[in-house]
N, C-alpha and C. Protein backbone atom coordinates (compact mmCIF):
# COMPACT_ATOMS: atom_id res chain seq x y z
N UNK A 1 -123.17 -117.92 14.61
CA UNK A 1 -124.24 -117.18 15.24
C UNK A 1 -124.67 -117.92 16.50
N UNK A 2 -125.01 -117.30 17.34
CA UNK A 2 -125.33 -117.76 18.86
C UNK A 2 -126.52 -116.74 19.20
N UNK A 3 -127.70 -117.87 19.63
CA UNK A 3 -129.00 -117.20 19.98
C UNK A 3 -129.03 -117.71 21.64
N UNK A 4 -129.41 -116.99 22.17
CA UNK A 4 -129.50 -117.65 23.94
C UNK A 4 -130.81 -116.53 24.20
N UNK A 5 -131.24 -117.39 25.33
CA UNK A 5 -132.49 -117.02 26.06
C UNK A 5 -132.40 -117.16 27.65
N UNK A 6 -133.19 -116.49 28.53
CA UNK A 6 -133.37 -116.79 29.40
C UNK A 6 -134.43 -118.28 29.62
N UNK A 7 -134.14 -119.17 30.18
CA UNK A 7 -135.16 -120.13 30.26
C UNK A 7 -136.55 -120.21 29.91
N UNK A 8 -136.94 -119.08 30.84
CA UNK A 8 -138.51 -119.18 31.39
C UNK A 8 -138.80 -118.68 29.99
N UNK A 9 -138.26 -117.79 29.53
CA UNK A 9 -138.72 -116.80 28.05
C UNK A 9 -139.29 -117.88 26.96
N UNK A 10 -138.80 -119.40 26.70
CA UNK A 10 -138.97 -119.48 25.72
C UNK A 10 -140.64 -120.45 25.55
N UNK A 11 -140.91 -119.77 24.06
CA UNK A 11 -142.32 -120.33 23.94
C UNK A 11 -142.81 -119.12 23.70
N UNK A 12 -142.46 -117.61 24.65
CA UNK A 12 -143.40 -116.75 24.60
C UNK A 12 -143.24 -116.02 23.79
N UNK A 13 -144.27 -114.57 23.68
CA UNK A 13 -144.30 -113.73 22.63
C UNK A 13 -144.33 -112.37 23.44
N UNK A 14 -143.33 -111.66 23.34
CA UNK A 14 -143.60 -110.09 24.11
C UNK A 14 -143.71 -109.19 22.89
N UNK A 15 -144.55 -108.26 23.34
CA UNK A 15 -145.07 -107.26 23.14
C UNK A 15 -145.20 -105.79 23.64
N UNK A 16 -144.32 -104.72 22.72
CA UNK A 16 -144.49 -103.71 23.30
C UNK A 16 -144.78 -102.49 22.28
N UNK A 17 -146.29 -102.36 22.41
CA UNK A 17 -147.16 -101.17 21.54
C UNK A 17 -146.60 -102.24 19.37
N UNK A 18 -146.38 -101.26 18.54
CA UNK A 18 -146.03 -101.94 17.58
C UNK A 18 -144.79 -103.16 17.45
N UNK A 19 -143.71 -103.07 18.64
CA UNK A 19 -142.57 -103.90 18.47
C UNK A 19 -142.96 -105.32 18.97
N UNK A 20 -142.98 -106.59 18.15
CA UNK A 20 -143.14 -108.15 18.64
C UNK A 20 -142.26 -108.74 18.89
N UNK A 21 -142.09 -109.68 19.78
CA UNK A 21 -140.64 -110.50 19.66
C UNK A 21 -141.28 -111.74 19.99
N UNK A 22 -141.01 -112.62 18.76
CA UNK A 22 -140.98 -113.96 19.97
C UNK A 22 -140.23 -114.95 19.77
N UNK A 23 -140.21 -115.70 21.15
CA UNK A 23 -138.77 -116.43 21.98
C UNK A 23 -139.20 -117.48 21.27
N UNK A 24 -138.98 -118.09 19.99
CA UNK A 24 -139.61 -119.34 19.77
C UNK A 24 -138.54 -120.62 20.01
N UNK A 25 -138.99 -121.47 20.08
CA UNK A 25 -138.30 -123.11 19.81
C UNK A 25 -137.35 -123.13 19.20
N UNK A 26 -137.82 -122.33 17.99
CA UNK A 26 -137.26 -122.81 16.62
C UNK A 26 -136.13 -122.21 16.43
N UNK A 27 -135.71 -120.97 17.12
CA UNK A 27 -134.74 -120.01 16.62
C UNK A 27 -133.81 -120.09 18.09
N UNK A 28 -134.79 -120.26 19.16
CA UNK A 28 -133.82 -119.86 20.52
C UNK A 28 -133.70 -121.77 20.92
N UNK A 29 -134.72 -122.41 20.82
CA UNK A 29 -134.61 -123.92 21.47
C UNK A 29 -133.71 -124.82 20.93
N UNK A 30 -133.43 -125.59 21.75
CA UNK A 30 -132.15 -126.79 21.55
C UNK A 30 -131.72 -127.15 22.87
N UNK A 31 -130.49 -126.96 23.05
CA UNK A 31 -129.59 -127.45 24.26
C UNK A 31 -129.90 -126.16 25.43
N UNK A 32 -130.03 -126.47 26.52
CA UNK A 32 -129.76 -126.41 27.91
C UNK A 32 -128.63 -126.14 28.09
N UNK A 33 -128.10 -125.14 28.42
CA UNK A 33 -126.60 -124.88 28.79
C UNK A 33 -126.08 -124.39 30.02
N UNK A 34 -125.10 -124.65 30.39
CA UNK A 34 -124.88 -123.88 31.86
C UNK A 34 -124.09 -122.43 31.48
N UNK A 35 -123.53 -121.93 31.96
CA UNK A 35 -123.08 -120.22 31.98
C UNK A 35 -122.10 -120.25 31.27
N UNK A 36 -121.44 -121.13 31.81
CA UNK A 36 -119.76 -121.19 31.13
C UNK A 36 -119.86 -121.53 29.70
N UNK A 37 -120.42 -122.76 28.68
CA UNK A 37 -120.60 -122.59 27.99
C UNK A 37 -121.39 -121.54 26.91
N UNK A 38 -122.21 -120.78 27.66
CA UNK A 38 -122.87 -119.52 27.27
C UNK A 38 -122.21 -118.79 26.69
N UNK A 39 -121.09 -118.34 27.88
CA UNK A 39 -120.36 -117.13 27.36
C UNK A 39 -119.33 -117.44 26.72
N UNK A 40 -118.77 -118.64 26.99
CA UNK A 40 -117.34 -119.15 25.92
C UNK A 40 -118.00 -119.17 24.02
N UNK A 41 -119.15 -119.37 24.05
CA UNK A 41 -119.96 -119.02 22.85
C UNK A 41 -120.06 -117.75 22.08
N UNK A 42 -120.53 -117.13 23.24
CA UNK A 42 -121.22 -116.11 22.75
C UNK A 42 -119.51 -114.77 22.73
N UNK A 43 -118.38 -115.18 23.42
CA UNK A 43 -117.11 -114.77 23.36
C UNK A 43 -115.90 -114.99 21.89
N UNK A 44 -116.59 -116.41 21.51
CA UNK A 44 -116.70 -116.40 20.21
C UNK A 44 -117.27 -115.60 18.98
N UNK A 45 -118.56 -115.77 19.25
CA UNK A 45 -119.64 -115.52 18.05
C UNK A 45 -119.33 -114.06 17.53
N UNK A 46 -119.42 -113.85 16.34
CA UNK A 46 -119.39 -112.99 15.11
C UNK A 46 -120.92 -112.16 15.64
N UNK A 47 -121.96 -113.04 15.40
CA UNK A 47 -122.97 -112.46 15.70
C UNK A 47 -123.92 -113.06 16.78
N UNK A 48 -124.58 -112.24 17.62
CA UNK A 48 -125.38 -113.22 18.63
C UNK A 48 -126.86 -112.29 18.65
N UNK A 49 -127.65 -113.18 19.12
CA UNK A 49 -129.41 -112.85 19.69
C UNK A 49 -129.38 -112.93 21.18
N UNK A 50 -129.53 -112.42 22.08
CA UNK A 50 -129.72 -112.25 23.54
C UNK A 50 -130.95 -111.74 24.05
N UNK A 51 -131.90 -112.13 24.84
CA UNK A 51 -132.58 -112.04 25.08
C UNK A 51 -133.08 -112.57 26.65
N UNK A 52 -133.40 -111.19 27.54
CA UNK A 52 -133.97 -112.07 28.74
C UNK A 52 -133.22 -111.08 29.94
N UNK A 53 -133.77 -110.67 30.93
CA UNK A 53 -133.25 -109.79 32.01
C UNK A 53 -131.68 -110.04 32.54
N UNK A 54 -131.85 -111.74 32.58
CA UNK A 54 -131.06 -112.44 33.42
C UNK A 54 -129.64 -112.32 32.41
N UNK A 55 -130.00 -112.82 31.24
CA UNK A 55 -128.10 -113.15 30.33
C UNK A 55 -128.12 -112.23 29.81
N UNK A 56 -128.86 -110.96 29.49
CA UNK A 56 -128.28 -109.58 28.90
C UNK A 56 -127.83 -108.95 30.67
N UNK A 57 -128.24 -109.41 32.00
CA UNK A 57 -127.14 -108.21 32.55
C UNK A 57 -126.49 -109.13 32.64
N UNK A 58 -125.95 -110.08 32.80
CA UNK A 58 -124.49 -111.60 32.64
C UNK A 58 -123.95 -110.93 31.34
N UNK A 59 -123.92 -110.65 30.73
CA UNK A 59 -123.61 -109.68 29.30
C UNK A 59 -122.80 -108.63 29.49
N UNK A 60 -123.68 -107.72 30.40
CA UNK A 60 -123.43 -106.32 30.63
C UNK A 60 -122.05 -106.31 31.32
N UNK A 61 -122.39 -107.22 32.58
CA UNK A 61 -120.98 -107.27 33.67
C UNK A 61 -120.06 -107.54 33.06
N UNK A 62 -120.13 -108.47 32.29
CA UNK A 62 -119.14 -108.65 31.10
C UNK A 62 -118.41 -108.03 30.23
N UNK A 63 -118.82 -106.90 30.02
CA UNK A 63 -118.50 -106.39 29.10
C UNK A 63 -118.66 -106.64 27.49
N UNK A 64 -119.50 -107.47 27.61
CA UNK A 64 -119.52 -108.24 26.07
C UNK A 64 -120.45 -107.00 25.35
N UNK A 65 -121.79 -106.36 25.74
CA UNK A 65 -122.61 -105.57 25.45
C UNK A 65 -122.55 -104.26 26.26
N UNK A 66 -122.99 -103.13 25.32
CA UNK A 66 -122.72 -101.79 26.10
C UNK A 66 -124.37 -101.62 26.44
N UNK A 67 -124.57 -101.23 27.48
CA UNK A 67 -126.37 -100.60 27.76
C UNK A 67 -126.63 -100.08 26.61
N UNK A 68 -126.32 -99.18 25.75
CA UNK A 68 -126.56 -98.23 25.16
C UNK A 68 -127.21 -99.00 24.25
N UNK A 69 -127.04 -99.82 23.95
CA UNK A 69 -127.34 -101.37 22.67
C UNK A 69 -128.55 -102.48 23.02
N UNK A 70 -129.00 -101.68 24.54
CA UNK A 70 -129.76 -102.66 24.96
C UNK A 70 -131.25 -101.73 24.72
N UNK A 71 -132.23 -102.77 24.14
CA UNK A 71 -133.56 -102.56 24.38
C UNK A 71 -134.82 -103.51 25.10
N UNK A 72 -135.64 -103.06 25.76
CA UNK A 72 -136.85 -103.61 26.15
C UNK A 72 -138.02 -103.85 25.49
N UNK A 73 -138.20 -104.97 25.52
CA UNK A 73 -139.84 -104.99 25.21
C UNK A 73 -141.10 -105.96 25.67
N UNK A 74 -141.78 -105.61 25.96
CA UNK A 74 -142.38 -105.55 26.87
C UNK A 74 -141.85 -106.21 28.54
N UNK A 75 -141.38 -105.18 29.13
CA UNK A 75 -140.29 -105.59 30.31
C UNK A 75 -138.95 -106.05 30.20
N UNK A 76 -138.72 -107.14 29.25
CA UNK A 76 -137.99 -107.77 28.84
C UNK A 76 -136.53 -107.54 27.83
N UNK A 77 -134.92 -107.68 29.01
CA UNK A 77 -134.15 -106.87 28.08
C UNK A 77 -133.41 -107.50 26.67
N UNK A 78 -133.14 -107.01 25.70
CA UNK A 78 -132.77 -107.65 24.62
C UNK A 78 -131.55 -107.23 23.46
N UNK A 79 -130.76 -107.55 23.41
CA UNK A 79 -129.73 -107.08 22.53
C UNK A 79 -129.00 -108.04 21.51
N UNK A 80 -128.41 -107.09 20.63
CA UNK A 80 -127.63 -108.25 19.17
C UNK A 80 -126.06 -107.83 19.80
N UNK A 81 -125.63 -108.75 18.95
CA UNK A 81 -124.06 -108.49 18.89
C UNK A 81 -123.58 -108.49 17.77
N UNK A 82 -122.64 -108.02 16.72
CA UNK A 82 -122.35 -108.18 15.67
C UNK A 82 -121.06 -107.56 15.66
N UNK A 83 -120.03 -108.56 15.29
CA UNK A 83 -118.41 -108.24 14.96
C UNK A 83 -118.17 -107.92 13.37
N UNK A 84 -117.43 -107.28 13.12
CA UNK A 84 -117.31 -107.45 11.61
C UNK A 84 -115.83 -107.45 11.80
N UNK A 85 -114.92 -108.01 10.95
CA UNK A 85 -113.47 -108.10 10.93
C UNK A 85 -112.96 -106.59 10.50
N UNK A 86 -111.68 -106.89 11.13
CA UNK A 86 -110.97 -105.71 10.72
C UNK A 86 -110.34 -105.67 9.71
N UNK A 87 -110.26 -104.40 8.59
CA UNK A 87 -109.77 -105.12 7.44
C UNK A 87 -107.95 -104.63 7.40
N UNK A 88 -107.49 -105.47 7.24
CA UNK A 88 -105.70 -105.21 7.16
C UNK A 88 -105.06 -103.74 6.34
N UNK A 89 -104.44 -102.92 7.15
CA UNK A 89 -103.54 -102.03 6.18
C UNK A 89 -102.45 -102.68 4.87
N UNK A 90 -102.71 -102.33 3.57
CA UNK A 90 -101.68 -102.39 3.15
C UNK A 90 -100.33 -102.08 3.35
């Protein structure tokens, strides 16, 4: 699993009408990363947390995430990723 944030995001709490999110320490904080390791991660990962204007559209260009998968809240864009294996023909 791979959680990434935009920088500035973390610490905070957005809010939009009933939906909460927040960017905490605990779930998004650790290492500082530059891009390349970002996406060699998250190109890996089974499942990921994304969060933040900036690495969900670095995402998008990518192709890693479809818009359609993407949501906002309060301003702020946010999407999962989740692979599940393919299961083999007999």
């Amino acid at each position: 699993m791979v959680a990434v944030c935009d920088k500035d995001l973390l610490g905070k709490r957005l809010c939009d009408g009933d939906l909460k999110l927040e960017v905490s320490d605990r779930f998004y904080g650790g290492d500082l990363v530059d891009e390349g390791a970002v996406f060699s991660a998250l190109e890996k990962a089974s499942i990921a947390n994304i969060i933040g204007n900036v690495i969900v559209g670095k995402a998008l260009e990518r192709s890693l995430i479809s818009c359609l998968g993407v949501i906002e809240v309060g301003g702020v864009k946010h999407a999962q990723i989740v692979s599940l294996p393919r299961s083999k023909k007999p």
